[in-house]
C-alpha atoms as a PDB file:
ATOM      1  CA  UNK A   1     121.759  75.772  97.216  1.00  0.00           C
ATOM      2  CA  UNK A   2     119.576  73.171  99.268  1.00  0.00           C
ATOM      3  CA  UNK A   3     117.010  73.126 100.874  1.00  0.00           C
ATOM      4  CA  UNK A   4     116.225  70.506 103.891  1.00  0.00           C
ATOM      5  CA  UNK A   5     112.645  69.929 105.476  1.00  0.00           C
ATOM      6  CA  UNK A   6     109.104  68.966 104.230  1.00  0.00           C
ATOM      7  CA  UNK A   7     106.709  71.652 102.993  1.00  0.00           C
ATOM      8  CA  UNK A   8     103.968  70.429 105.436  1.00  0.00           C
ATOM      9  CA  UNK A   9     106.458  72.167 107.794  1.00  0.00           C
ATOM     10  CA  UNK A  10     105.107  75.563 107.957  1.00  0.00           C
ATOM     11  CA  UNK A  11     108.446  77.054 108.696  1.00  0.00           C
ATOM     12  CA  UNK A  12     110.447  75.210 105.849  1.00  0.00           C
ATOM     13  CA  UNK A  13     107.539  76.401 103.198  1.00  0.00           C
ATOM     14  CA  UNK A  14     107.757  80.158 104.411  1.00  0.00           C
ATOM     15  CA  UNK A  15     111.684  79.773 103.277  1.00  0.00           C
ATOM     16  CA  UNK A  16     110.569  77.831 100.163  1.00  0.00           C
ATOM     17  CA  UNK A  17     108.148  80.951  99.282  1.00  0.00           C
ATOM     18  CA  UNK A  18     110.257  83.498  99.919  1.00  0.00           C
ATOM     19  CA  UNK A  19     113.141  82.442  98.072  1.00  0.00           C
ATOM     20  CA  UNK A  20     110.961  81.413  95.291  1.00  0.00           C
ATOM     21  CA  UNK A  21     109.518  84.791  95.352  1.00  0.00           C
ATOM     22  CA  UNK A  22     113.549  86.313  95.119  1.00  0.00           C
ATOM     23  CA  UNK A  23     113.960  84.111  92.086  1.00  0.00           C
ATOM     24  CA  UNK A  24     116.502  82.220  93.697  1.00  0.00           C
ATOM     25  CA  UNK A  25     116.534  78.782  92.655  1.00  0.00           C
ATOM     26  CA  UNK A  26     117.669  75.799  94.983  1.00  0.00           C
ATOM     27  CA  UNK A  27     117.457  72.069  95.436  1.00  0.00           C
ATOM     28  CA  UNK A  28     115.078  70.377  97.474  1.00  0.00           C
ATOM     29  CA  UNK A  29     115.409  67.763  99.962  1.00  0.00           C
ATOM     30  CA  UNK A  30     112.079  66.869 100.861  1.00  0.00           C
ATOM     31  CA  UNK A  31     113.649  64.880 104.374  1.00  0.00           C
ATOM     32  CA  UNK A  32     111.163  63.992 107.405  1.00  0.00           C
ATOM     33  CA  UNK A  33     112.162  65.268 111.397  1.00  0.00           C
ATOM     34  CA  UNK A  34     110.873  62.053 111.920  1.00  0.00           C
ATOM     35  CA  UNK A  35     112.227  58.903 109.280  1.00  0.00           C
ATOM     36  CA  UNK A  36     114.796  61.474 108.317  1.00  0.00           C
ATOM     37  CA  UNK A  37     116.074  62.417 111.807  1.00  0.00           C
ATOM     38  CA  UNK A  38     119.127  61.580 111.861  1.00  0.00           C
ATOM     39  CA  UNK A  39     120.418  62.999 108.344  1.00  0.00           C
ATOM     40  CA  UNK A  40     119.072  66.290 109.365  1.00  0.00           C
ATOM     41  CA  UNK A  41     121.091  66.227 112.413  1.00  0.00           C
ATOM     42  CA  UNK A  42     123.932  65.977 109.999  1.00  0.00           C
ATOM     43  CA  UNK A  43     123.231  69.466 108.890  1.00  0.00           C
ATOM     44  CA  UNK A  44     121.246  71.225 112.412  1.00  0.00           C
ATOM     45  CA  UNK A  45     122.045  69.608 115.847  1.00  0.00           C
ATOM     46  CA  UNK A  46     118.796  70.261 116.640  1.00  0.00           C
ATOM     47  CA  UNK A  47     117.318  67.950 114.031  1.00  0.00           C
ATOM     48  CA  UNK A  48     114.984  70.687 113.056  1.00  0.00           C
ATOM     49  CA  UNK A  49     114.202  72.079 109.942  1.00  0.00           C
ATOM     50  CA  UNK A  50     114.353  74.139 107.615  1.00  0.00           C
ATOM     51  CA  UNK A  51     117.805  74.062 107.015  1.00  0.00           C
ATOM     52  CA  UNK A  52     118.988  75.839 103.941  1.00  0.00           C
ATOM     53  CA  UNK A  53     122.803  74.740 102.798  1.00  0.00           C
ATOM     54  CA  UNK A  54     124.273  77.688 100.373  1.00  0.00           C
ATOM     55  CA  UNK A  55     126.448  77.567  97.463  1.00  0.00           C
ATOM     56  CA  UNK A  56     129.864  77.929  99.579  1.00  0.00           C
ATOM     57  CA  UNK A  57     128.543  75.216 101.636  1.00  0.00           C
ATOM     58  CA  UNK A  58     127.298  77.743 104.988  1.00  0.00           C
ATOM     59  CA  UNK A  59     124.697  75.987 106.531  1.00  0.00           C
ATOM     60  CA  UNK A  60     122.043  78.489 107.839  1.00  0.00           C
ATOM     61  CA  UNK A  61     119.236  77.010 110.481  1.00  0.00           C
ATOM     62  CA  UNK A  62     116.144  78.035 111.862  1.00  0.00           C
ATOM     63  CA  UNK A  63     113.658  79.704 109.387  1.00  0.00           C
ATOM     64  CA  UNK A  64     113.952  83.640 110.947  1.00  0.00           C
ATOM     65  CA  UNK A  65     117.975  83.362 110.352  1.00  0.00           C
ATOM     66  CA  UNK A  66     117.400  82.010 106.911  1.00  0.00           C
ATOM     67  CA  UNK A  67     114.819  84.715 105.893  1.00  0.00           C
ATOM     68  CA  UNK A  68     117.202  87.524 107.478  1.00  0.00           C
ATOM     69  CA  UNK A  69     119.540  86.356 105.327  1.00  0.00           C
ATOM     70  CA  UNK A  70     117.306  86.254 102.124  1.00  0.00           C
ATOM     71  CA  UNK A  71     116.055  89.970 102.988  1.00  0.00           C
ATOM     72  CA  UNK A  72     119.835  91.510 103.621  1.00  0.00           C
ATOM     73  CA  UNK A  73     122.212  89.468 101.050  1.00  0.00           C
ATOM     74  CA  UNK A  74     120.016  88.677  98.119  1.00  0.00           C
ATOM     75  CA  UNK A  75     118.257  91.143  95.636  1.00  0.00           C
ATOM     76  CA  UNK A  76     114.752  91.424  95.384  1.00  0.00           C
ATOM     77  CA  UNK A  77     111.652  93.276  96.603  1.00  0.00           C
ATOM     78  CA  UNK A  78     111.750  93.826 100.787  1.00  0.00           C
ATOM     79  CA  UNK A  79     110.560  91.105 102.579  1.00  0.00           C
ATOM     80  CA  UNK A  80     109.502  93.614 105.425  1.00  0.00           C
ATOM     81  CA  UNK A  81     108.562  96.872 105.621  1.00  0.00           C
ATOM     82  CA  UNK A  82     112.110  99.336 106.326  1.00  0.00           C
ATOM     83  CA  UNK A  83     110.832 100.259 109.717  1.00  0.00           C
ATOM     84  CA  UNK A  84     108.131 102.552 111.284  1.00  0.00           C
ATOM     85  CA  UNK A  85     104.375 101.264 112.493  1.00  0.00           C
ATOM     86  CA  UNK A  86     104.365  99.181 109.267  1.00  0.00           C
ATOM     87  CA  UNK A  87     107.291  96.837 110.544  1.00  0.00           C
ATOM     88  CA  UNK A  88     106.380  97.566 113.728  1.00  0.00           C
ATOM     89  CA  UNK A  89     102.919  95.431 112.911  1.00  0.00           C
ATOM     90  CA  UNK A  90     104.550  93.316 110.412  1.00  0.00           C
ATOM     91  CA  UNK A  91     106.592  92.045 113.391  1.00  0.00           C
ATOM     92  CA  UNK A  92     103.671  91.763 116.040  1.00  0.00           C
ATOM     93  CA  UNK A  93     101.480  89.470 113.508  1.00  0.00           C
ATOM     94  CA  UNK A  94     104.885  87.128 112.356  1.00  0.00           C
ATOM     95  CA  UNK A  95     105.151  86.878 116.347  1.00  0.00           C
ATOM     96  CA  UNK A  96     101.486  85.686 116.750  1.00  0.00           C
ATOM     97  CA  UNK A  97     101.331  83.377 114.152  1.00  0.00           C
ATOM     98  CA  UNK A  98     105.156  81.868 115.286  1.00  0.00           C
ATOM     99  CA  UNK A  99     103.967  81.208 118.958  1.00  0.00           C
ATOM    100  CA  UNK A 100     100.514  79.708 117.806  1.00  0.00           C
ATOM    101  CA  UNK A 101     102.609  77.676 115.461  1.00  0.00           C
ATOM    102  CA  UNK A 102     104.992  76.422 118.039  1.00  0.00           C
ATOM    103  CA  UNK A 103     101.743  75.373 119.893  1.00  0.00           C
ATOM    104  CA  UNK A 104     100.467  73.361 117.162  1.00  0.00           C
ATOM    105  CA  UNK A 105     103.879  71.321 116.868  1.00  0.00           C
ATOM    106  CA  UNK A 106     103.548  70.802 120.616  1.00  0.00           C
ATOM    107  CA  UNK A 107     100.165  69.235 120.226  1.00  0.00           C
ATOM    108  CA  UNK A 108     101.405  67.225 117.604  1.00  0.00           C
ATOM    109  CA  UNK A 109     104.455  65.853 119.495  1.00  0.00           C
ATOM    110  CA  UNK A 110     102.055  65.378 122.355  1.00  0.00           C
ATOM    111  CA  UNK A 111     100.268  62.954 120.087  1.00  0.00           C
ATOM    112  CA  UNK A 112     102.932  61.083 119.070  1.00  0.00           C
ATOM    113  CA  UNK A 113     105.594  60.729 121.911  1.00  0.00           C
ATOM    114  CA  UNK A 114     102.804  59.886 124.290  1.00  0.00           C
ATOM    115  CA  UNK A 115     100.274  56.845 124.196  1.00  0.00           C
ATOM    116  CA  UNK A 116      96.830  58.421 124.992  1.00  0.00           C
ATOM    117  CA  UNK A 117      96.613  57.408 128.029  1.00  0.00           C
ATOM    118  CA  UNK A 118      99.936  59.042 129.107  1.00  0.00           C
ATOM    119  CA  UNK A 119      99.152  62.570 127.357  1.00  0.00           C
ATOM    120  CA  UNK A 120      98.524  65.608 129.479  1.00  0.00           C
ATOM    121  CA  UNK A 121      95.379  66.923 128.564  1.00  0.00           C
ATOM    122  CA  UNK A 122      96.135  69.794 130.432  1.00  0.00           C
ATOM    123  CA  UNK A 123      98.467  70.702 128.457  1.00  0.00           C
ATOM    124  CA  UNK A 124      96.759  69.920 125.104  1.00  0.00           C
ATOM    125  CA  UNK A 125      93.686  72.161 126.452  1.00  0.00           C
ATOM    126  CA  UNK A 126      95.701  75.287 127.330  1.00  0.00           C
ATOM    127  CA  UNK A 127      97.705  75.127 124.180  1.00  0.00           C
ATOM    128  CA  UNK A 128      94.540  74.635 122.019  1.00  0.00           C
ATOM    129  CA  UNK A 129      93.734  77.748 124.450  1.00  0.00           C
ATOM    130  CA  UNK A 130      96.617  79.796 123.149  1.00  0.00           C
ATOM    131  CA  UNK A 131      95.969  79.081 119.475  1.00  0.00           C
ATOM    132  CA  UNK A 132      92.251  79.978 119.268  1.00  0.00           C
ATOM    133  CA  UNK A 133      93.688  83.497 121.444  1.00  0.00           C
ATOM    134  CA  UNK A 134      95.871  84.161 118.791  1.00  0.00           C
ATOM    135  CA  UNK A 135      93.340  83.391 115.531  1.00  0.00           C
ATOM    136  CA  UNK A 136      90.988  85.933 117.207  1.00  0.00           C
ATOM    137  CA  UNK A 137      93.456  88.038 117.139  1.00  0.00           C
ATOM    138  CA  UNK A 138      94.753  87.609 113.947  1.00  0.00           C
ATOM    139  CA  UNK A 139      91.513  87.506 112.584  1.00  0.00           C
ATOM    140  CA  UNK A 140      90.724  90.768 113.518  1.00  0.00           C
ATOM    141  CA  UNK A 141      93.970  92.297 112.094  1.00  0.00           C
ATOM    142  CA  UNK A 142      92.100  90.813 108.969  1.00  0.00           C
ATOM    143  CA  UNK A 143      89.370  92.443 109.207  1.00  0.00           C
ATOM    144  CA  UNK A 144      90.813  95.616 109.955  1.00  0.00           C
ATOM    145  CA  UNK A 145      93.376  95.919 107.034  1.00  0.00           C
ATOM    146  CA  UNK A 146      92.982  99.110 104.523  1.00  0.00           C
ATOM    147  CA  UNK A 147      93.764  96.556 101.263  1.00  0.00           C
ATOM    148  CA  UNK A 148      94.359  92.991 100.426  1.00  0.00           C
ATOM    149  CA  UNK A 149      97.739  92.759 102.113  1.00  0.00           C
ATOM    150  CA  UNK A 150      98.264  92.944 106.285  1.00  0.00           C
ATOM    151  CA  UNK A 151     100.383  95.368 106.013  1.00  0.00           C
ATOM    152  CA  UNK A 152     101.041  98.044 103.714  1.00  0.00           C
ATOM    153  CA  UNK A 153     100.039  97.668  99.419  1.00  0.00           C
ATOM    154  CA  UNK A 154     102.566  94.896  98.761  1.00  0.00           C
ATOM    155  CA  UNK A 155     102.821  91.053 100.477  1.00  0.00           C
ATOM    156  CA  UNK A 156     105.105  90.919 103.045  1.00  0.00           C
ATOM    157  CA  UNK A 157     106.790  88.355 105.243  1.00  0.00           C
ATOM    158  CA  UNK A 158     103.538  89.091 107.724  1.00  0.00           C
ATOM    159  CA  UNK A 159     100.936  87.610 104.810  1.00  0.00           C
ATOM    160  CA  UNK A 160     103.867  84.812 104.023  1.00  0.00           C
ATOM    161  CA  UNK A 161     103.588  83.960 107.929  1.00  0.00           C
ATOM    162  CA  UNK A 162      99.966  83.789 109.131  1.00  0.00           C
ATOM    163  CA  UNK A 163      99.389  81.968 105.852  1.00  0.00           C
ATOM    164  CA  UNK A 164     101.858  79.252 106.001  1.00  0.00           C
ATOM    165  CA  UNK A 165     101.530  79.003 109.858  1.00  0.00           C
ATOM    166  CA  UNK A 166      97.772  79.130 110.272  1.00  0.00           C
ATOM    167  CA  UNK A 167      97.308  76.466 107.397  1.00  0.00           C
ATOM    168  CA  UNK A 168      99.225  74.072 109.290  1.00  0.00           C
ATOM    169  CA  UNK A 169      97.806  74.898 112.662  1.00  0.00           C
ATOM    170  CA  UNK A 170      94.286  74.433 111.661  1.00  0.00           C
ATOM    171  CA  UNK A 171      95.321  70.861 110.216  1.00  0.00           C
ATOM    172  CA  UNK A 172      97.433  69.677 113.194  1.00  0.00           C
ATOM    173  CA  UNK A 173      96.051  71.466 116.476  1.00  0.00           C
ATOM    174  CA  UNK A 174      93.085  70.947 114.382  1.00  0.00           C
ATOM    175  CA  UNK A 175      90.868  73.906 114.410  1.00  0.00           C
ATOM    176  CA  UNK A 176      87.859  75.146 112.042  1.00  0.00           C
ATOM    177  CA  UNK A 177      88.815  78.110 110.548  1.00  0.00           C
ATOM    178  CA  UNK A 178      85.143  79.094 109.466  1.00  0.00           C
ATOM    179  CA  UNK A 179      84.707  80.383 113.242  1.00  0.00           C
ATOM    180  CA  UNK A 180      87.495  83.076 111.942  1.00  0.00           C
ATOM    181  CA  UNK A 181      86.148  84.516 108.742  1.00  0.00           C
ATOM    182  CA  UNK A 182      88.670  87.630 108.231  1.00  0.00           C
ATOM    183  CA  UNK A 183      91.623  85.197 109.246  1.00  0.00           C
ATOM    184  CA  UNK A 184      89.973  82.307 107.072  1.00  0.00           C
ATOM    185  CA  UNK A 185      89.554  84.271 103.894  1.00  0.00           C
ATOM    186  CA  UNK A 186      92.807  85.916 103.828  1.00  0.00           C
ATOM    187  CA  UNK A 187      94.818  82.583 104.303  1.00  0.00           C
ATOM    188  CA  UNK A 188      92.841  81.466 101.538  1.00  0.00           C
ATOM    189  CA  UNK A 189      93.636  84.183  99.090  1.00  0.00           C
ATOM    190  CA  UNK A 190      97.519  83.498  99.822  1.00  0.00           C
ATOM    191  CA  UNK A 191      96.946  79.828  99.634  1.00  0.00           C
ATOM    192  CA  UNK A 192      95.140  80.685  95.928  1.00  0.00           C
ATOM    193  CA  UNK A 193      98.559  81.597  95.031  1.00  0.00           C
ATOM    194  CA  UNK A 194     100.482  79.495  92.466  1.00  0.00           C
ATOM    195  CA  UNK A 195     103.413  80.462  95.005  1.00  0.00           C
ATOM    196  CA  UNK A 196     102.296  79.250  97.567  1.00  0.00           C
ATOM    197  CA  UNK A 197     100.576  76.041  95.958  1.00  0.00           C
ATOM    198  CA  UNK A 198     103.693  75.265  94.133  1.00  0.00           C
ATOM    199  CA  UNK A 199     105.242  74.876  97.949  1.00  0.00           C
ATOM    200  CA  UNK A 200     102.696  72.474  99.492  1.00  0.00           C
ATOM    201  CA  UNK A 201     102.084  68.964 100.565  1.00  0.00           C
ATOM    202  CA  UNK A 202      99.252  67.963 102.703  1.00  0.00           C
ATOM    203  CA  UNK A 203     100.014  67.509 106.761  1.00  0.00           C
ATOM    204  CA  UNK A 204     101.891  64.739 107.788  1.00  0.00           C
ATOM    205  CA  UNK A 205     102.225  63.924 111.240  1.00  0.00           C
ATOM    206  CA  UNK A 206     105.881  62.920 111.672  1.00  0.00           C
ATOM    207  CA  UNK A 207     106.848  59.667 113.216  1.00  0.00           C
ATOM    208  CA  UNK A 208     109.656  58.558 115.144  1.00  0.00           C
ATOM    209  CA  UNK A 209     111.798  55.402 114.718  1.00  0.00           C
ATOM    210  CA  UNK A 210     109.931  52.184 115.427  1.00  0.00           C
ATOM    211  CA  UNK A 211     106.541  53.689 116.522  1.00  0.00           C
ATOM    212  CA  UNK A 212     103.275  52.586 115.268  1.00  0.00           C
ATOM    213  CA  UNK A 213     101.285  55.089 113.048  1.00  0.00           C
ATOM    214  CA  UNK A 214      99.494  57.740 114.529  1.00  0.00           C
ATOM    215  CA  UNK A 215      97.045  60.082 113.501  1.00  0.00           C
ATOM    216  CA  UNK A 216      97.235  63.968 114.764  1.00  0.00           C
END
């Protein structure tokens, strides 16, 4: 089993975690969606990652299809909670981190397509907008929780999510997390984890073909 894409990704380290956390071992192919590009595209048309190649040689893309298929065909505590409120809020706090995510990659392509000059800052501004929306709320789903976990006694794909996600989003959009100290503290007690620090490279701000280095 492979796996394709750099753990700065958020979405290829929430794979990485979970199927670490299955037991399931697989090789990793630490490739860039920038210098690596084109060898990803091999694999996803797309050129995105993670991209997780199985056994019989199925190529699965896209980090939700991959962890459906962790949760349904391999063995191993429930990545989600069976159904009920519990999902129900599992699902609503993946969603939030996800979009704030996707706005944090858009800020970073932003940066690097464009020369500053030629950036919309309009755009930058409302999707720092969205991002700092979604913290507060996440941040007070924090601060709210009955235990140490978002949802239910156990980690779930929720704690997996906002952790992974709101690392990266506070190094790329970038943000300080200290103005979010419920959100802040609990993506610090997952990031304490030897699971999650076994799956983690610092941010790197992916480059295309040819351009000159830039900094998020």
């Amino acid at each position: 089993m492979i796996l394709i894409g750099m753990y700065d990704s958020p979405f290829t380290r929430r794979v990485a975690i979970a199927l670490a956390l299955r037991g399931i071992a697989f090789e990793h192919r630490p490739w860039s969606v920038g210098a690596d590009f084109d060898r990803i595209r091999e694999y996803s048309p797309l050129g995105r990652v993670p991209v997780l190649v199985l056994d019989d040689g199925e190529v699965l893309m896209e980090s939700s299809s991959i962890l459906d298929w962790i949760e349904h065909e391999t063995q191993g505590e429930p990545l989600l909670p069976a159904g009920g409120k519990d999902r129900r809020e599992a699902m609503r706090l993946i969603g939030l981190a996800s979009g704030a995510a996707d706005r944090a990659v858009g800020i970073v392509l932003e940066r690097v397509f464009h020369a500053p000059e030629a950036r919309s800052q309009a755009l930058l501004d409302r999707s720092l907008k969205q991002i700092e929306g979604t913290y507060d709320a996440l941040d007070a789903a924090c601060a709210a929780r009955a235990g140490q976990w978002l949802v239910g006694g156990t980690m779930t794909l929720a704690d997996i999510t906002v952790g992974t996600y709101v690392t990266h989003g506070s190094n790329a959009a970038p943000v300080d997390l200290t103005r979010w100290p419920a959100l802040k503290a609990h993506v610090d007690r997952c990031e304490a984890l030897d699971v999650f620090a076994q799956h983690f490279v610092p941010f790197f701000v992916p480059q295309p073909k040819g351009a000159k280095e830039v900094s998020a």
